[in-house]
Protein backbone atom coordinates (compact mmCIF):
# COMPACT_ATOMS: atom_id res chain seq x y z
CA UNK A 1 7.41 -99.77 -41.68
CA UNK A 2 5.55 -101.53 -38.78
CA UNK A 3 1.80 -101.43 -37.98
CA UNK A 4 3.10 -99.45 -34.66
CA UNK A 5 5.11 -96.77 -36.50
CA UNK A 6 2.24 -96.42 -39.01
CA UNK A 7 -0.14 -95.81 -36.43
CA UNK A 8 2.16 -93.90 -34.87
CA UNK A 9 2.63 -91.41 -37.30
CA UNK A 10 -0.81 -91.19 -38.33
CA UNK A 11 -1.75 -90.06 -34.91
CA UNK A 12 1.14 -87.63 -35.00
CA UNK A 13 -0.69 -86.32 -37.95
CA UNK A 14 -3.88 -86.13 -36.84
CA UNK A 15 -2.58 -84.49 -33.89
CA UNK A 16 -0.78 -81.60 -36.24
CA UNK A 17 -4.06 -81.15 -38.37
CA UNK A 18 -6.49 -80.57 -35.19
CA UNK A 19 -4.48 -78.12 -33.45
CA UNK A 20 -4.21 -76.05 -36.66
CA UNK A 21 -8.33 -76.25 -36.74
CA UNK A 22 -8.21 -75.70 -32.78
CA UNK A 23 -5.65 -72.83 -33.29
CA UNK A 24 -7.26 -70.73 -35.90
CA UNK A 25 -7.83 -67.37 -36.00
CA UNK A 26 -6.67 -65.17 -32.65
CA UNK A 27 -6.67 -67.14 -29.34
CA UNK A 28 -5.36 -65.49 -25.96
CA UNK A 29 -1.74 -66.38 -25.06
CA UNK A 30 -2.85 -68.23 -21.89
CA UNK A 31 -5.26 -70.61 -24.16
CA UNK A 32 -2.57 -71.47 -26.67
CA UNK A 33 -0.03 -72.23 -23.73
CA UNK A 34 -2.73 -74.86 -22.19
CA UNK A 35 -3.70 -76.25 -25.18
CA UNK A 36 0.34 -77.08 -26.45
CA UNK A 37 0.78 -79.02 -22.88
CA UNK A 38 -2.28 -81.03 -23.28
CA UNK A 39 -1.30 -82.13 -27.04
CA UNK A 40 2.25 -82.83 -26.06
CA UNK A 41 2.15 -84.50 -23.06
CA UNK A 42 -0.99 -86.56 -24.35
CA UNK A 43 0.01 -87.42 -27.95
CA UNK A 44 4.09 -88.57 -26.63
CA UNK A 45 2.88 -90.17 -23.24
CA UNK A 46 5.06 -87.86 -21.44
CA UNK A 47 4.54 -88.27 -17.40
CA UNK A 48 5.05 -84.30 -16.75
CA UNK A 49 5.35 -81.22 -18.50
CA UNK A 50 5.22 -77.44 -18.65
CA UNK A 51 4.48 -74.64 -21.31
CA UNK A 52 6.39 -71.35 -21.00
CA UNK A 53 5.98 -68.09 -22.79
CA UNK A 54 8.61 -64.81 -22.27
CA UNK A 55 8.50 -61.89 -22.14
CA UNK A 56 10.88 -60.17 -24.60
CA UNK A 57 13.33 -59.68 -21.36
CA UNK A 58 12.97 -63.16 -20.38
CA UNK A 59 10.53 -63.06 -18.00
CA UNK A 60 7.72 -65.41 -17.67
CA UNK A 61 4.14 -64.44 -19.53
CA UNK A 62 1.99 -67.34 -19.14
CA UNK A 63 2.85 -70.59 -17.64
CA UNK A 64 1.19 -74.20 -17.46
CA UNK A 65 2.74 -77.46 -16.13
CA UNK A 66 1.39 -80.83 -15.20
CA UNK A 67 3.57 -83.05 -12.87
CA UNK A 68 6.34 -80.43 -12.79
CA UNK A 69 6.85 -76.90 -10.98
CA UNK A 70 4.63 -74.19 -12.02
CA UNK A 71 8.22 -72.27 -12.77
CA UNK A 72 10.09 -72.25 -15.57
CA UNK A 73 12.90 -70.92 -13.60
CA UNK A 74 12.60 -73.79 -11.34
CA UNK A 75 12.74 -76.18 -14.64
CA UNK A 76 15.71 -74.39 -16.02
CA UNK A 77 18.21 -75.07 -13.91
CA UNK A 78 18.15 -79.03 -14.63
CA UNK A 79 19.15 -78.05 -18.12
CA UNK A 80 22.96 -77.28 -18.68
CA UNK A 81 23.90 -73.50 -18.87
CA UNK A 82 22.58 -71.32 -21.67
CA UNK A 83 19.28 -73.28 -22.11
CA UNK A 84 17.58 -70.04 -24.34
CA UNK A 85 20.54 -69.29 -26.58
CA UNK A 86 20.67 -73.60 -27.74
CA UNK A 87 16.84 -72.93 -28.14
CA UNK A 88 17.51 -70.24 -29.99
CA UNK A 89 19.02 -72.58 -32.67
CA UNK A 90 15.68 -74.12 -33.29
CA UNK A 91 16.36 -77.51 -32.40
CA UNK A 92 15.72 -78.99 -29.30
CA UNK A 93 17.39 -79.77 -25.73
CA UNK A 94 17.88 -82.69 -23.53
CA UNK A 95 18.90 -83.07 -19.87
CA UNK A 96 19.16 -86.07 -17.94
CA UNK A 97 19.59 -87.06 -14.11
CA UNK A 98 21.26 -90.47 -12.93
CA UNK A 99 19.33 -90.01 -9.57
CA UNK A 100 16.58 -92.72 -9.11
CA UNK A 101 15.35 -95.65 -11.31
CA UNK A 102 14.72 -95.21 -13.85
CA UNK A 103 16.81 -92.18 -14.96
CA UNK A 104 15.18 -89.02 -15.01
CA UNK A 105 14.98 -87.06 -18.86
CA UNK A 106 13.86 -83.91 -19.64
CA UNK A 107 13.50 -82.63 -23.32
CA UNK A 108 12.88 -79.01 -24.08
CA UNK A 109 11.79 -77.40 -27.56
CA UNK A 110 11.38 -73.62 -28.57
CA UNK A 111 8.04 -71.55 -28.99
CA UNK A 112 10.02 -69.87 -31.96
CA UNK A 113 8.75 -67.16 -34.19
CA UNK A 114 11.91 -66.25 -37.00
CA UNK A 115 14.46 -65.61 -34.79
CA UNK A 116 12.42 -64.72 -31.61
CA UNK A 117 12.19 -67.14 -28.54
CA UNK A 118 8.42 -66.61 -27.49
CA UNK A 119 8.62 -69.56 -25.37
CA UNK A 120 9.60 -73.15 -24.16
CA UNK A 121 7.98 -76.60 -23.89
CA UNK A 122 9.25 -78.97 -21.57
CA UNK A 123 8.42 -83.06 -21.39
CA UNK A 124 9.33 -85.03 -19.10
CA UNK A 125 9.83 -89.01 -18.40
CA UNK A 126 8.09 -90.65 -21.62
CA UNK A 127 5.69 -93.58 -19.85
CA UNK A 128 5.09 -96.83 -21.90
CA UNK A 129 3.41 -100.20 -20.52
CA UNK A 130 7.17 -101.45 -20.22
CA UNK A 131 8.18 -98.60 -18.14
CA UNK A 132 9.91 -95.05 -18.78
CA UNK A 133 11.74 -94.89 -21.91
CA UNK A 134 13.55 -91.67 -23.74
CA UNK A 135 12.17 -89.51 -26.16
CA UNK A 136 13.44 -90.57 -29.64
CA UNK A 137 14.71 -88.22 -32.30
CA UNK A 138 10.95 -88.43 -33.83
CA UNK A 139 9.87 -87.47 -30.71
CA UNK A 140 11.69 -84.63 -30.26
CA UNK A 141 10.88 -83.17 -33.88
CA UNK A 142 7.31 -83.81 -33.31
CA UNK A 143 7.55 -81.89 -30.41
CA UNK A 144 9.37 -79.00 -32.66
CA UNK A 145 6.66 -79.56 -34.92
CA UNK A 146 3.87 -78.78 -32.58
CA UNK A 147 5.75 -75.81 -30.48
CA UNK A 148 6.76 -74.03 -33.62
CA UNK A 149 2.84 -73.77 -34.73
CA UNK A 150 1.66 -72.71 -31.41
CA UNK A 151 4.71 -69.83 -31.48
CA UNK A 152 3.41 -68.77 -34.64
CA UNK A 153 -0.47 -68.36 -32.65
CA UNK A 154 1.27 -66.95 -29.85
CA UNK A 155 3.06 -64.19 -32.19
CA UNK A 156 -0.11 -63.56 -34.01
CA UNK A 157 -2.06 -63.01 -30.63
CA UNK A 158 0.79 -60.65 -29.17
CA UNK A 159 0.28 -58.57 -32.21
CA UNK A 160 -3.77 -58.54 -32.25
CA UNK A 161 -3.03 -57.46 -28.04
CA UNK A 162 -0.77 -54.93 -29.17
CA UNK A 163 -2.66 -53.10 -31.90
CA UNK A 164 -5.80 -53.22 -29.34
CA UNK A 165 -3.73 -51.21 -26.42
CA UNK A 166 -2.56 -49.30 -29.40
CA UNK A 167 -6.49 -48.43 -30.25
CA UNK A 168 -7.65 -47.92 -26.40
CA UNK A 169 -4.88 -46.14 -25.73
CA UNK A 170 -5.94 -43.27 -28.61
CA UNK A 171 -9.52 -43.92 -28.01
CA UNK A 172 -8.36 -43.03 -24.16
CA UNK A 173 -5.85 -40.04 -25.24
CA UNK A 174 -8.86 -38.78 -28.15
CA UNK A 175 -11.41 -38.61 -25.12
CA UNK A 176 -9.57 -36.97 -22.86
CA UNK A 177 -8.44 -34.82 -25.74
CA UNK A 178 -11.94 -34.10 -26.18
CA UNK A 179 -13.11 -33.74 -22.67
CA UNK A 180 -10.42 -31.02 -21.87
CA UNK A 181 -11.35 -29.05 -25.08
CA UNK A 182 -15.15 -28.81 -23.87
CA UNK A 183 -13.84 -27.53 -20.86
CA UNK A 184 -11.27 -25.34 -22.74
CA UNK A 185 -14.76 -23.82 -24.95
CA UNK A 186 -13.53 -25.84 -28.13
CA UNK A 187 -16.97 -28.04 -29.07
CA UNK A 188 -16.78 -30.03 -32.40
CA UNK A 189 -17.11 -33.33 -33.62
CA UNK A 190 -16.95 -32.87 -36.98
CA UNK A 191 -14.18 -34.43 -39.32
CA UNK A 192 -12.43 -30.88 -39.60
CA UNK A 193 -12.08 -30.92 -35.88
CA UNK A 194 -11.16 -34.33 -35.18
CA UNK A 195 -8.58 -34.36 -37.30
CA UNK A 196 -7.46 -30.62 -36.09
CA UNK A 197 -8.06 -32.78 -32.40
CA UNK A 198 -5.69 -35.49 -33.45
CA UNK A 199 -2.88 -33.19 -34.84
CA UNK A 200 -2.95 -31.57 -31.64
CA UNK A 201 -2.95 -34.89 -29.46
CA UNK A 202 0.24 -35.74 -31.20
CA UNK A 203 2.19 -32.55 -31.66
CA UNK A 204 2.20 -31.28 -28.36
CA UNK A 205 3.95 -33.75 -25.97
CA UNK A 206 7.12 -32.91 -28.60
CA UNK A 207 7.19 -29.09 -27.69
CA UNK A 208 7.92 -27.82 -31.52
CA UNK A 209 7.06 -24.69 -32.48
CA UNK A 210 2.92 -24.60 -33.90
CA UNK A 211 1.61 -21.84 -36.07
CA UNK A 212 -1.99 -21.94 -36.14
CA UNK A 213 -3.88 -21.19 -39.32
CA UNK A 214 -7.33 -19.75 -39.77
CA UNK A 215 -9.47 -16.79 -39.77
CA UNK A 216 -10.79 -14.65 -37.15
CA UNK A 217 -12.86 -16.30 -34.69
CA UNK A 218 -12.24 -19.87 -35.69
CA UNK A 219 -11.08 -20.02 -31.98
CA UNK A 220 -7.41 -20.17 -32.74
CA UNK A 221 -6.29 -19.71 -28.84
CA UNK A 222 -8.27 -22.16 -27.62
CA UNK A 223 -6.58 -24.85 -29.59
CA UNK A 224 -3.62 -23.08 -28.55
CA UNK A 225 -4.81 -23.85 -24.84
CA UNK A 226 -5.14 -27.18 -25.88
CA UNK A 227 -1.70 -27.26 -27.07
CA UNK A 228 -0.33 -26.61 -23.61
CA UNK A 229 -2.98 -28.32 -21.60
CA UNK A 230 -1.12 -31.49 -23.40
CA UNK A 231 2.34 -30.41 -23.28
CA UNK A 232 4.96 -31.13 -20.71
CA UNK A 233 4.52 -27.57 -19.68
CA UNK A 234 0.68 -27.89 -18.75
CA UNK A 235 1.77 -26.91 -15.41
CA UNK A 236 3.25 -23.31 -16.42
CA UNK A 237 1.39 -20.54 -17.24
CA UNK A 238 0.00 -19.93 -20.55
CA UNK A 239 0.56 -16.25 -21.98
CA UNK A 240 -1.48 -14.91 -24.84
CA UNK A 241 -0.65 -11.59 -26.89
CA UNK A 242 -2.32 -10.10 -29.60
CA UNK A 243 0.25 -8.57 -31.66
CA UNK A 244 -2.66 -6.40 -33.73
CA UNK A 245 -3.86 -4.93 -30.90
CA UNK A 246 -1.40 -2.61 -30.01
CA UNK A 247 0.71 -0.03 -31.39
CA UNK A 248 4.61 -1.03 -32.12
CA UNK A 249 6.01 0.73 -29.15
CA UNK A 250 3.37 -0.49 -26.80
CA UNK A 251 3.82 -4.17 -27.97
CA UNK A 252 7.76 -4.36 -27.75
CA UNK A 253 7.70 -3.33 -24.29
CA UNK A 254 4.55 -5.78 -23.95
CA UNK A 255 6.31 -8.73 -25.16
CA UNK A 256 10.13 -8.15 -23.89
CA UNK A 257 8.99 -6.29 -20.70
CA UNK A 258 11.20 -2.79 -19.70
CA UNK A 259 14.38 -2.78 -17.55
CA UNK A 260 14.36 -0.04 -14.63
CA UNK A 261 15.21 3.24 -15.37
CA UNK A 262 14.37 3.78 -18.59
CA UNK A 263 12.67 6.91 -18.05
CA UNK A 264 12.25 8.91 -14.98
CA UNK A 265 9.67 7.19 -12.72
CA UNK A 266 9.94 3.71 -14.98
CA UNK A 267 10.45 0.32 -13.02
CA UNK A 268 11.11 -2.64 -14.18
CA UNK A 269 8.02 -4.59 -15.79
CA UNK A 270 8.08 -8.23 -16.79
CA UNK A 271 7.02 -9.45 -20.16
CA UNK A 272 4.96 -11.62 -21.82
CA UNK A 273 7.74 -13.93 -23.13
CA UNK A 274 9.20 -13.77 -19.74
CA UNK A 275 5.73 -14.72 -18.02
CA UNK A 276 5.09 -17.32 -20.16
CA UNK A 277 8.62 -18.66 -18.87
CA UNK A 278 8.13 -22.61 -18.19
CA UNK A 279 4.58 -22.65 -19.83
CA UNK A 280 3.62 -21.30 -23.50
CA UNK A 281 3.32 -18.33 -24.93
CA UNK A 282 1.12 -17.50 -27.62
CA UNK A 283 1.26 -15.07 -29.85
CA UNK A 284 -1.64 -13.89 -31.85
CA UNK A 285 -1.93 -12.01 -35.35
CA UNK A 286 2.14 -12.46 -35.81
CA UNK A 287 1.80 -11.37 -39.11
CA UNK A 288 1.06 -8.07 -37.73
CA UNK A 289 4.98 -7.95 -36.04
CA UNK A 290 6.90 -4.90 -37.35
CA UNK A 291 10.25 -5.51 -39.22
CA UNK A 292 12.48 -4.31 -36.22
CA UNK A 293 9.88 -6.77 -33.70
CA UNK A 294 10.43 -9.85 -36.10
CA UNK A 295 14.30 -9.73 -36.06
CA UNK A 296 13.88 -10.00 -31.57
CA UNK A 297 11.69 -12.74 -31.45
CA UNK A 298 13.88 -14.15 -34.28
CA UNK A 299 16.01 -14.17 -31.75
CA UNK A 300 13.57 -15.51 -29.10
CA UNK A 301 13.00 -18.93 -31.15
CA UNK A 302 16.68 -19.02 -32.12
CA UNK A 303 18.40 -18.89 -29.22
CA UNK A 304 16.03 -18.75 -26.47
CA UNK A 305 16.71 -15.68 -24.44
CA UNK A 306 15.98 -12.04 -25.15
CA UNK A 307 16.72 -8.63 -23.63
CA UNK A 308 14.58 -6.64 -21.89
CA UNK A 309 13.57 -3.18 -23.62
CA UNK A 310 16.24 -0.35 -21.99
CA UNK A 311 18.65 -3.21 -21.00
CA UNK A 312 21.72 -5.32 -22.06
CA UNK A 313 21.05 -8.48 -19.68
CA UNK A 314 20.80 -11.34 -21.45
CA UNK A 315 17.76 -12.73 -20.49
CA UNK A 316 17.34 -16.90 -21.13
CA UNK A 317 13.97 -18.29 -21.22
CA UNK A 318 12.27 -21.80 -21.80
CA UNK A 319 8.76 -22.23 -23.47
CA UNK A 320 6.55 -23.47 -26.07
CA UNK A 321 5.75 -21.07 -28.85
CA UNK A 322 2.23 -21.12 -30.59
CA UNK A 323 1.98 -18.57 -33.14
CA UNK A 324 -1.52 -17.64 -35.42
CA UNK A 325 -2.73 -15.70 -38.18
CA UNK A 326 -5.35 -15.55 -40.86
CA UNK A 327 -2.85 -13.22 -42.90
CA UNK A 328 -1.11 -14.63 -46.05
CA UNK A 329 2.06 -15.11 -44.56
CA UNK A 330 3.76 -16.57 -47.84
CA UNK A 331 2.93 -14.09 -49.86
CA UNK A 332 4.22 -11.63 -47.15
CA UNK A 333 7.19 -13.07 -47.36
CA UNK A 334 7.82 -13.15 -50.85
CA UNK A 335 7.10 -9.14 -50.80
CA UNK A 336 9.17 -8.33 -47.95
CA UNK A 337 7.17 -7.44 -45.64
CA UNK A 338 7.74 -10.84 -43.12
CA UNK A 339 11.12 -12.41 -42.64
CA UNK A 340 11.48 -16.11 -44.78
CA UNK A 341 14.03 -17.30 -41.23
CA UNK A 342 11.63 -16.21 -38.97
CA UNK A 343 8.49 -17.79 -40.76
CA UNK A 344 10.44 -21.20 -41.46
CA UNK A 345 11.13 -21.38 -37.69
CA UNK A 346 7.75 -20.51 -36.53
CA UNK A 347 6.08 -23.05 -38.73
CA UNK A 348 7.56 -26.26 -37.48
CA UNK A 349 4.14 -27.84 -37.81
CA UNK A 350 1.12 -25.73 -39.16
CA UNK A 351 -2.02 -26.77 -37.93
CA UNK A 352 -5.27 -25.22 -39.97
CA UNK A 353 -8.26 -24.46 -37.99
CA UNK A 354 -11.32 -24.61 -39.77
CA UNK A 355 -13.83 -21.87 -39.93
CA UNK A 356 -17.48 -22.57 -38.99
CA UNK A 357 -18.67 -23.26 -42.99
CA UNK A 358 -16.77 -25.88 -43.13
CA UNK A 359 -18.30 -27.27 -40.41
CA UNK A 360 -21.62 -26.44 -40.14
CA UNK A 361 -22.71 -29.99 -38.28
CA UNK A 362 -20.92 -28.47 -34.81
CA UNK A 363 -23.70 -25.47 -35.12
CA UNK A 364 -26.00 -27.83 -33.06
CA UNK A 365 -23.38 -28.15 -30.69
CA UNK A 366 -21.96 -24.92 -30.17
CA UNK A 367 -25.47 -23.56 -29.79
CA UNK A 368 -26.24 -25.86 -26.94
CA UNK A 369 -23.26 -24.77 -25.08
CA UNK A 370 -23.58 -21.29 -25.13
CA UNK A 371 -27.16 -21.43 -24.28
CA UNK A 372 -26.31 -23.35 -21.07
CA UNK A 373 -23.28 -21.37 -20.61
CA UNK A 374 -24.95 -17.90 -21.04
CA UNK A 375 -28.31 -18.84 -19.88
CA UNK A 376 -26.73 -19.46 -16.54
CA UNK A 377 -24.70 -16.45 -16.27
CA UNK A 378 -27.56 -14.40 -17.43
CA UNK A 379 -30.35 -15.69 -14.78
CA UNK A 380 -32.47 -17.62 -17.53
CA UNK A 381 -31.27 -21.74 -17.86
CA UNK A 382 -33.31 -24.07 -19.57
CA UNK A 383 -33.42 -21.98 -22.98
CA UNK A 384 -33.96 -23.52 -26.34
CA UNK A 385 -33.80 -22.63 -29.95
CA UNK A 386 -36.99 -23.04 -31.56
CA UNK A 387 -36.68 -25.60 -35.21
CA UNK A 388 -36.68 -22.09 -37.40
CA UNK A 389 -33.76 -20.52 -35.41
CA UNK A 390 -31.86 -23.25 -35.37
CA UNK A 391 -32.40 -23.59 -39.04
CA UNK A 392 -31.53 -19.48 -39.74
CA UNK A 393 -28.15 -20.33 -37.72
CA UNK A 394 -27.53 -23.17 -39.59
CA UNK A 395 -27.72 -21.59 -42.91
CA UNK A 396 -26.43 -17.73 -42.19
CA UNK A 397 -22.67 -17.52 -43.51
CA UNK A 398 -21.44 -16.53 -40.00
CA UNK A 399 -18.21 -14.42 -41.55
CA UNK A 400 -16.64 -13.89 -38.05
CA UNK A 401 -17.17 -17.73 -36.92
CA UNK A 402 -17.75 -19.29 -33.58
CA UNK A 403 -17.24 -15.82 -31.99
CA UNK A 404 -19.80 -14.14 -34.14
CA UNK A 405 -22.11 -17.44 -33.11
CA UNK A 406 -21.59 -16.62 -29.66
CA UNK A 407 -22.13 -13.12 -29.62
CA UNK A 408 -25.55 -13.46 -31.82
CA UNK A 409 -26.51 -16.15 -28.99
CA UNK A 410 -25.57 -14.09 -26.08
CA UNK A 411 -27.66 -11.48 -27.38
CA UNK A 412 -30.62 -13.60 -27.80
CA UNK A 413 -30.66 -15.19 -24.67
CA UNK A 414 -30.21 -11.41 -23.51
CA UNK A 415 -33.16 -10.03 -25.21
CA UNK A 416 -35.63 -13.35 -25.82
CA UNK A 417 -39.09 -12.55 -24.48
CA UNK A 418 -39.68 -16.20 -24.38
CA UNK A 419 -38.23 -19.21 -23.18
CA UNK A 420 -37.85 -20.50 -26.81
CA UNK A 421 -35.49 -18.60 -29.12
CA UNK A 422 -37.20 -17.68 -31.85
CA UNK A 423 -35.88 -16.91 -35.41
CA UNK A 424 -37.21 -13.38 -35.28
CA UNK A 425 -34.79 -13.04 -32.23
CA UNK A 426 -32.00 -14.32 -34.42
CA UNK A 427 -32.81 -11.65 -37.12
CA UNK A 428 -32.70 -8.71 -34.39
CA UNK A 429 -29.32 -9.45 -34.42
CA UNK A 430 -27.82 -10.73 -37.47
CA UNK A 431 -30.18 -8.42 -39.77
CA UNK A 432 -33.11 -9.49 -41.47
CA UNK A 433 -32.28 -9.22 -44.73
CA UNK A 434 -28.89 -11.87 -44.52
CA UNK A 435 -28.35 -13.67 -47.30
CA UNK A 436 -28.06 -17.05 -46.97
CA UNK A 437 -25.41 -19.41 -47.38
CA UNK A 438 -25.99 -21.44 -49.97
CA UNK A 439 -27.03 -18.60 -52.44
CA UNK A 440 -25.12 -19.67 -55.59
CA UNK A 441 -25.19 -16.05 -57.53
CA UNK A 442 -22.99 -14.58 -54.68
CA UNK A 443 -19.29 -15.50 -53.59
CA UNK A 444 -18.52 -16.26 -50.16
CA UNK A 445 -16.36 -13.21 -50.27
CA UNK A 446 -19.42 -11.05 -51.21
CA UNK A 447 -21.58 -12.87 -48.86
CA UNK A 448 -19.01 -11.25 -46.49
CA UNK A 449 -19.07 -7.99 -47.51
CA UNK A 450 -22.72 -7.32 -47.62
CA UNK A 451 -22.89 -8.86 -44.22
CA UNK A 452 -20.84 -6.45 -42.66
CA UNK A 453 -21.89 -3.21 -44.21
CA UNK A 454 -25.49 -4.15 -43.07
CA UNK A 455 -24.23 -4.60 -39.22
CA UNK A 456 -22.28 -1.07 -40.03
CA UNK A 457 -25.74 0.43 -41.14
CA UNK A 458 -27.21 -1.47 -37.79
CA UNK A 459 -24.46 0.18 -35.52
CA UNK A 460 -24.71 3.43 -37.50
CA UNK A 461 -21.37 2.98 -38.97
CA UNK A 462 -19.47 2.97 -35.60
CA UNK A 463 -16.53 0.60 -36.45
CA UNK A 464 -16.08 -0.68 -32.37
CA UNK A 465 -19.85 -1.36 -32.38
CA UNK A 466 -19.44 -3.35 -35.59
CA UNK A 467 -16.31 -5.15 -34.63
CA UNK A 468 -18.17 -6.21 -31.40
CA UNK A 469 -21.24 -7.89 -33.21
CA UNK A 470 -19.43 -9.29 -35.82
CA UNK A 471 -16.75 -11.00 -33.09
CA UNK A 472 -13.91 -10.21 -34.69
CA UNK A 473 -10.86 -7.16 -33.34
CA UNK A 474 -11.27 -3.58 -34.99
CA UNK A 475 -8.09 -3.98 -36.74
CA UNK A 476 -9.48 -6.90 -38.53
CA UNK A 477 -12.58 -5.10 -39.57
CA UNK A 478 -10.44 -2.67 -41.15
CA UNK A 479 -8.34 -4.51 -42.95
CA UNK A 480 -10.93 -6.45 -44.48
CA UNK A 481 -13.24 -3.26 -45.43
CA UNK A 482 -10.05 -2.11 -46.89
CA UNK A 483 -9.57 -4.88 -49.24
CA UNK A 484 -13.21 -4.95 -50.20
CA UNK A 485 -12.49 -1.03 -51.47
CA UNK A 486 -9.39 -2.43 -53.30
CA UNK A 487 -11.48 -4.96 -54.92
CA UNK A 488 -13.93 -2.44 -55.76
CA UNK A 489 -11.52 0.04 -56.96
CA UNK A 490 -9.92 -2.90 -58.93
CA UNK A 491 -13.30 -3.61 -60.85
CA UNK A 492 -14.21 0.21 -61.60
């Protein structure tokens, strides 16, 4: 081997080892691009070039040239036909016009990641002190050498751009996710309701059918007004129902709406599920559905249309369904009392939403808001809690959640002598004598009890009164003071 071709590929080398140093770690497409022309068209004396990355469609991403068109369209065309699929191959292309003097060569090399084409580089006219010679073959895999290291940089920086418009584009989603559920009354930022947040920013663009989990006054419909806010029905209406609250004969024609005629006097009434036609319709308390109900909104979720109570049109309809409950559903099931089809089909995806126990940390928050909110409506802004009050919310077991938060606070803005909420005001309302939260001899369940047969003594045992303080429906008071007799009874 001669001094020259020693040198030669020392340099060639060198040239290898430095852009791996210059290369490392993630570099923007564009960079990578200029720094591949420089080292080719330096290190093989080429008089022109140009660096071309693609688009996955073929379209140019990031282009650099030197003493050729700033086009790798342009560039292509003095190749022969079917330039990308011989690059394709991995090895490298050479074109060649008898115009002029010397003859004018081109030779072309692939930006190749696997079996991807990320790219081209293109060299042109190789200058020496006797003149323009060609490339040689060691040329040309040099050149392969060099391109194949920067495609490997150019994949790696794709995938680093990729993964951060992935992350901006949730951080984007997750803010607006959390901006519309302030204005929808939801405030958290607690783990329990960013990941309830999350499930909800991905489940509703699909439109499946969401059965929301949790007990009374967790604010169940206003995640299920998030639900539609980000659906591709945001634009209909959104229809709630309370299935508890009325009687079976009043709720069927509620929810299926009456033909004319029916009865003397009787015209035709639209209803819910054909209000909620385009939008969603949510249905609270489902567990509270009748037998003969659950079999016609089996049919609802089946088959999309329905019949109107008194009448034999077939009525089709198009919605999102979001059902709740705080009932035991499964074990409903497995006695009877709640049909297994229906259920399966109502709980596509469950989401659970977390009472306020479990997040205690979004106290803070939810107190701010309804002091602004309420403080406004009731003549008095600028209200604060004083340190105690704060504290007393913060450790009182709040048994009928957010709503039972918001009622206490809406009474104490009400009734606050001061501009400062004081814990005394708190107690006024809650009862003095509240056991506290973290009280290890009692269960939560107990804690439960004895709250609400103090507000009961408070109210004078009037069950609407109670219901009202403790922010939960009078149908839910009942059935829990009915299962605290049962467990009573049980240990007798």
């Amino acid at each position: 081997m001669s001094t020259f071709d020693r040198n030669w590929r020392e340099l060639q080398l060198e040239t290898l080892v430095d852009l791996s140093l210059t290369i490392g770690g993630v570099r923007p497409e564009e960079e990578l691009v200029e720094e591949l022309l420089q080292r080719a068209v330096g290190t093989l004396d080429a008089g022109s070039g140009l660096v071309a990355t693609l688009h996955p469609g073929g379209q140019e991403a990031a282009v650099r040239s030197v003493g050729l068109p700033q086009s790798f369209e342009a560039i292509r065309s003095l190749f022969p036909p079917h330039l990308l699929e011989q690059l394709a191959a991995g090895d490298f292309v050479r074109a060649q016009r008898d115009e002029g003097d010397p003859p004018f060569e081109l030779l072309a090399a692939p930006l190749r990641a696997g079996t991807d084409v990320l790219g081209v580089v293109v060299l042109g006219d190789k200058e020496t002190r006797v003149g323009r010679i060609p490339f040689s073959d060691s040329d040309a895999r040099f050149l392969l050498s060099l391109s194949n290291m920067v495609a490997t940089a150019v994949a790696t920086s794709r995938r680093v751009a990729a993964i951060e418009r992935d992350r901006q584009r949730l951080a984007d989603e997750n803010r607006e996710l959390r901006d519309v559920a302030r204005r929808e009354g939801f405030i958290g930022e607690s783990p329990p309701v960013r990941e309830m947040l999350e499930t909800v920013r991905r489940v509703a663009p699909t439109g499946v059918n969401v059965m929301l989990r949790g007990e009374s006054g967790v604010g169940k419909e206003r995640v299920a007004r998030l639900l539609h806010s980000f659906s591709d029905r945001a634009t209909g209406p959104f229809v709630p129902l309370n299935c508890a609250a009325l009687p079976e004969s009043l709720l069927e024609a509620e929810l299926f709406g009456i033909e004319e005629g029916v009865a003397t006097g009787v015209q035709r009434r639209l209803g819910k599920i054909e209000l909620a036609d385009g939008g969603t319709l949510f249905l609270d308390e489902v567990g509270d559905l009748t037998p003969s109900l659950q079999a016609k909104l089996l049919r609802v979720v089946q088959e999309r249309e329905f019949e109107r109570l008194g009448g034999r049109e077939r009525v089709p309809v198009d919605l999102n369904l979001v059902t709740a409950t705080n009932r035991d559903l499964e074990k409903m099931v497995a006695d009877g009392q709640f049909r297994q089809d229906l259920y399966y089909r109502l709980r596509v995806v469950v989401i659970r939403v977390a009472p306020l126990r479990e997040r205690r940390t979004d106290i803070p928050l939810l107190a701010r808001h309804f002091l602004e909110h309420y403080g406004a409506r009731f003549g008095r802004p600028g209200l604060q809690l004083s340190r105690d009050a704060l504290a007393a919310l913060m450790s009182f077991p709040f048994p009928g959640n957010v709503r039972e938060l918001e009622n206490v606070l809406q009474a104490a803005i009400a009734l606050a002598s001061a501009d400062v909420i004081s814990e005394d005001d708190l107690r006024f309302q809650t009862g003095d004598a509240a056991p506290p939260a973290t009280d290890a001899t009692l269960t939560l369940e107990e804690l439960e009890r004895l709250h609400i047969e103090r507000v009961l003594q408070a109210v004078d045992g009037n069950r609407n009164a109670a219901a009202r303080v403790l922010g939960i429906d009078r149908s839910t008071l009942y059935r829990k003071m009915q299962r605290f007799a049962t467990d009573v009874a049980k240990s007798d």
